[in-house]
C-alpha atoms as a PDB file:
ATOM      1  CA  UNK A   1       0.000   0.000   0.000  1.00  0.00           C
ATOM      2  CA  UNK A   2       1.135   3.612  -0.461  1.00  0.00           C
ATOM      3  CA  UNK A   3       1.763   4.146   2.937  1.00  0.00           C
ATOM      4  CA  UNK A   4       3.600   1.276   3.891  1.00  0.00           C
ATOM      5  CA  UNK A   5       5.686   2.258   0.957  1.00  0.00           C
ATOM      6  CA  UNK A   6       6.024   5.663   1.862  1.00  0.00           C
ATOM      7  CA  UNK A   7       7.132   4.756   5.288  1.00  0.00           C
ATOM      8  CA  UNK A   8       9.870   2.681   3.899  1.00  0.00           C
ATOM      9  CA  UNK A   9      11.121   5.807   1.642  1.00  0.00           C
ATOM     10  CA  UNK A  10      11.174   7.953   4.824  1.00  0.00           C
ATOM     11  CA  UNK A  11      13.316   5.226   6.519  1.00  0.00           C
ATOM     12  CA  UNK A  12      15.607   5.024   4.039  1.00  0.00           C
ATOM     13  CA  UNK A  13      15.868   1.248   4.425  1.00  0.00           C
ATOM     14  CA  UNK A  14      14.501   0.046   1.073  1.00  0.00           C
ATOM     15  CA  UNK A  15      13.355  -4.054   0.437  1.00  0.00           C
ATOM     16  CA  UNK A  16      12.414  -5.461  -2.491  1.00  0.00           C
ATOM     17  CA  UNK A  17       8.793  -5.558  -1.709  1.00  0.00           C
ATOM     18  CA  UNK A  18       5.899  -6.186  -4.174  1.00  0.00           C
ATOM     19  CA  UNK A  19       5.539  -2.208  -4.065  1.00  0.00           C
ATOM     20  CA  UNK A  20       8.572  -1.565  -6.204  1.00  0.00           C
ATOM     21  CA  UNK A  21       7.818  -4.271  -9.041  1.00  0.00           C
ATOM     22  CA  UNK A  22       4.068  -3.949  -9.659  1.00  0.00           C
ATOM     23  CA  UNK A  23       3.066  -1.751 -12.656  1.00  0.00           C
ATOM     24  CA  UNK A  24      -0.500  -1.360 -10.637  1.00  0.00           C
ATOM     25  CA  UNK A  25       1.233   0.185  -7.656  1.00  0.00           C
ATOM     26  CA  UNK A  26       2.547   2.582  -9.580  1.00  0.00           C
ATOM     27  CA  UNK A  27      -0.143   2.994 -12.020  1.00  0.00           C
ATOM     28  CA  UNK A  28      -2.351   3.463  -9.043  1.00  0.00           C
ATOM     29  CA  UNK A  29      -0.558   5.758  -6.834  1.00  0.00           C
ATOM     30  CA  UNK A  30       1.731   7.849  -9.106  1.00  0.00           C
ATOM     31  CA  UNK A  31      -0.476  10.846  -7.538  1.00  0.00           C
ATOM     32  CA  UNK A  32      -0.080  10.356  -4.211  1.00  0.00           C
ATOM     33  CA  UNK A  33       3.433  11.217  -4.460  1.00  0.00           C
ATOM     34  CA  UNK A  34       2.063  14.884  -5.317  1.00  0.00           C
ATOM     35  CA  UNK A  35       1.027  15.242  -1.960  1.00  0.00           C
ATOM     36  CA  UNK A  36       3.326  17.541   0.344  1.00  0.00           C
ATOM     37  CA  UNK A  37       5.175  19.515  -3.125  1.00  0.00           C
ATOM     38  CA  UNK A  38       6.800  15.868  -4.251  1.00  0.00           C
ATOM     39  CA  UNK A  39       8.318  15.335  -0.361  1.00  0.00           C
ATOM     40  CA  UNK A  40       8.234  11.446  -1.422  1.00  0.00           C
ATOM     41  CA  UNK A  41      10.062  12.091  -4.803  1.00  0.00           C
ATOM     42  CA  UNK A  42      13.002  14.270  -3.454  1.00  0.00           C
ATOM     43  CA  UNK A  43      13.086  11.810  -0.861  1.00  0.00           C
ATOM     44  CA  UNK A  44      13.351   8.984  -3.506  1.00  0.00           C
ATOM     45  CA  UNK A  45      15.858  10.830  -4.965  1.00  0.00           C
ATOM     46  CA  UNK A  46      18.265  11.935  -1.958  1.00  0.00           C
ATOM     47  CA  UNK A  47      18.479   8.046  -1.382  1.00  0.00           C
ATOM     48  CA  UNK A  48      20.746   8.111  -4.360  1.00  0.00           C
ATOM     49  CA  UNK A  49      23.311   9.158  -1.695  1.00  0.00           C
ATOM     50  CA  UNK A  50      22.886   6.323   0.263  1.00  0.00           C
ATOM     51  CA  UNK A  51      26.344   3.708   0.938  1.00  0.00           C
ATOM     52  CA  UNK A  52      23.744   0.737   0.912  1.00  0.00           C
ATOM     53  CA  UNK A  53      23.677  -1.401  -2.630  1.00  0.00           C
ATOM     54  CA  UNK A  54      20.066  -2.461  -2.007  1.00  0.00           C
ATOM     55  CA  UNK A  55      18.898   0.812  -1.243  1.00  0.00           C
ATOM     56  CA  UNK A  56      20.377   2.392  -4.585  1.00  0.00           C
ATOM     57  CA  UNK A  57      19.266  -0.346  -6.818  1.00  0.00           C
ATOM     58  CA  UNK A  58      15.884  -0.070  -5.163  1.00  0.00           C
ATOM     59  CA  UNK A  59      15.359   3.481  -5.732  1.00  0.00           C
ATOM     60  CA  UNK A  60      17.134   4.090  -9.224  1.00  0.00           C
ATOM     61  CA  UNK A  61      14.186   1.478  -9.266  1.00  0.00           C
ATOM     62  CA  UNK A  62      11.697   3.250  -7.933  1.00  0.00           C
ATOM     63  CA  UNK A  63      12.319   6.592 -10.069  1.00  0.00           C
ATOM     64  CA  UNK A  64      12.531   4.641 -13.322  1.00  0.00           C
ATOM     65  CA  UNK A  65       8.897   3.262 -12.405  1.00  0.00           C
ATOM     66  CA  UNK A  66       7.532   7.126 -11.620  1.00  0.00           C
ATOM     67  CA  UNK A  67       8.981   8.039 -14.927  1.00  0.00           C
ATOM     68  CA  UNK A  68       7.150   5.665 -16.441  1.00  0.00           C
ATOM     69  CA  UNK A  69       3.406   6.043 -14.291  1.00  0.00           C
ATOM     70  CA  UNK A  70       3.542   9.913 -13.895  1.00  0.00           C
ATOM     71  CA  UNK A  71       2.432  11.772 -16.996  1.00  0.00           C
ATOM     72  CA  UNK A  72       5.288  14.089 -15.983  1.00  0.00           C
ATOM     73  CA  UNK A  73       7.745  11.615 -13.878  1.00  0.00           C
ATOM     74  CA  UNK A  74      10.616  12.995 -16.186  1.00  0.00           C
ATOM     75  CA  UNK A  75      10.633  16.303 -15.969  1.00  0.00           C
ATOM     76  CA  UNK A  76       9.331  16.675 -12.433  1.00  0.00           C
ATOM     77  CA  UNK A  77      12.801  14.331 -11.485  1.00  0.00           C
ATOM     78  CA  UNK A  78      15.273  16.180 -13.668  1.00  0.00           C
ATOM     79  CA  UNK A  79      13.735  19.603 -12.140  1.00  0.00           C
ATOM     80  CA  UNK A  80      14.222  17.803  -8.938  1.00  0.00           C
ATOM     81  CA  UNK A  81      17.696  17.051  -9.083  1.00  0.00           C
ATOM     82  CA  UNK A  82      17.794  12.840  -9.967  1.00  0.00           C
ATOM     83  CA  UNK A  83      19.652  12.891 -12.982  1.00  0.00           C
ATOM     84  CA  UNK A  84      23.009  14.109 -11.802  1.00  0.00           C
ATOM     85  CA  UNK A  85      22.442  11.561  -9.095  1.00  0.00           C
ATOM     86  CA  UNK A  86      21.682   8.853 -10.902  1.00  0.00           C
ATOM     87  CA  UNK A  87      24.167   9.208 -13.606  1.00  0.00           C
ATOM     88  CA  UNK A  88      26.988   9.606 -10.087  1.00  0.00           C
ATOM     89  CA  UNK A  89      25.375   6.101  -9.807  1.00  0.00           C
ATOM     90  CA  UNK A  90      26.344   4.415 -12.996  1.00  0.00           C
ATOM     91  CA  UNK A  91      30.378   4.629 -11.478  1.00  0.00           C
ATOM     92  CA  UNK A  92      29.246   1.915  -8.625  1.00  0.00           C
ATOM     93  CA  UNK A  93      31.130  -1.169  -8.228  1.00  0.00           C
ATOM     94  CA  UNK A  94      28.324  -3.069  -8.180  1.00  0.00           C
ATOM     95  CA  UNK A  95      26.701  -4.887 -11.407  1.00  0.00           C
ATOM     96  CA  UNK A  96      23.352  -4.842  -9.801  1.00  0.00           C
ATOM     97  CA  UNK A  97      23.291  -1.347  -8.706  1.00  0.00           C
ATOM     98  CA  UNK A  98      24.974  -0.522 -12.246  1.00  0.00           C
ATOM     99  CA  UNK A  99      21.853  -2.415 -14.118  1.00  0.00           C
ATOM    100  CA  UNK A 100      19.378  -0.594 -12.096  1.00  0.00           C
ATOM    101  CA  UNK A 101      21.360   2.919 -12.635  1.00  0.00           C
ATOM    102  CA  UNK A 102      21.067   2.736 -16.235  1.00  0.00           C
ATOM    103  CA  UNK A 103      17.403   1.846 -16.560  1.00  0.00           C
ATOM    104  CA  UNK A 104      16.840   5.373 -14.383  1.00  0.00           C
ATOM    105  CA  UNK A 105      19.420   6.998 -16.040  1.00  0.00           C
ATOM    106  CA  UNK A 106      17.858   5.907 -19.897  1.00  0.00           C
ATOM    107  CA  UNK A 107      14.171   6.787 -18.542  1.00  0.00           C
ATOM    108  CA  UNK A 108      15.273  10.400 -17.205  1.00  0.00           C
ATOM    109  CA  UNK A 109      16.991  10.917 -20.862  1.00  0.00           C
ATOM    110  CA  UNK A 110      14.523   9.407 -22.842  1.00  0.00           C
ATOM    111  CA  UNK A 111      11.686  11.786 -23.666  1.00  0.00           C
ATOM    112  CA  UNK A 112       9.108   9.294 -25.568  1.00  0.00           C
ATOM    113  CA  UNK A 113       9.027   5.974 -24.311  1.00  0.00           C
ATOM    114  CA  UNK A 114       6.647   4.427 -25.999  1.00  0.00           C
ATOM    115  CA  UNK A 115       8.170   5.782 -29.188  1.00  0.00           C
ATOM    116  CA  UNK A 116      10.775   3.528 -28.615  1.00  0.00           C
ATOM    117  CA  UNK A 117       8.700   0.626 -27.706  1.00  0.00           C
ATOM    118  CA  UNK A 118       7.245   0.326 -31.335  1.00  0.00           C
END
């Protein structure tokens, strides 16, 4: 549910829960992250500082599925800051992190998905 997800963002201890992988999550709660001017977004996106592999393959996760759900995920996270971050996270050691880093970093550049889907 949204807030058990949001609760986790606000810890900054993020698990691979069902949350992060279902389309319907995000397709059904890509507006409640509106709520308090984007708090849960630039919270989202200051966990791209975090030292924790998990937690940064989680939320370069996490933005890449906004991007996707929000009609205007990728400009409201490049205005907010995430693409500097996550491109800083493309230089981890870790393949994981690196797979995850790229999928953010190729949905904040991209500017028609679905273009490039057909």
């Amino acid at each position: 549910s949204w807030d058990v997800y949001k609760k986790e963002v606000v810890s900054g201890k993020l698990e691979w829960s069902p949350s992060h992988k279902s389309d319907n999550f995000w397709k059904d709660n890509y507006k409640a992250f509106e709520a308090g001017a984007f708090e849960t977004v630039k919270q989202l996106i200051s966990l791209l500082d975090s030292e924790d592999p998990q937690v940064l393959a989680i939320a370069c996760n996490d933005i890449a599925q906004f991007i996707k759900a929000h009609p205007d995920g990728r400009k409201l996270m490049t205005q907010f800051g995430a693409k500097p971050a996550a491109m800083l996270v493309l230089k981890h050691p870790d393949p994981t992190v690196q797979k995850y880093a790229l999928a953010c970093v190729q949905r904040l550049m991209v500017i028609n998905w679905e273009y490039l889907s057909k």
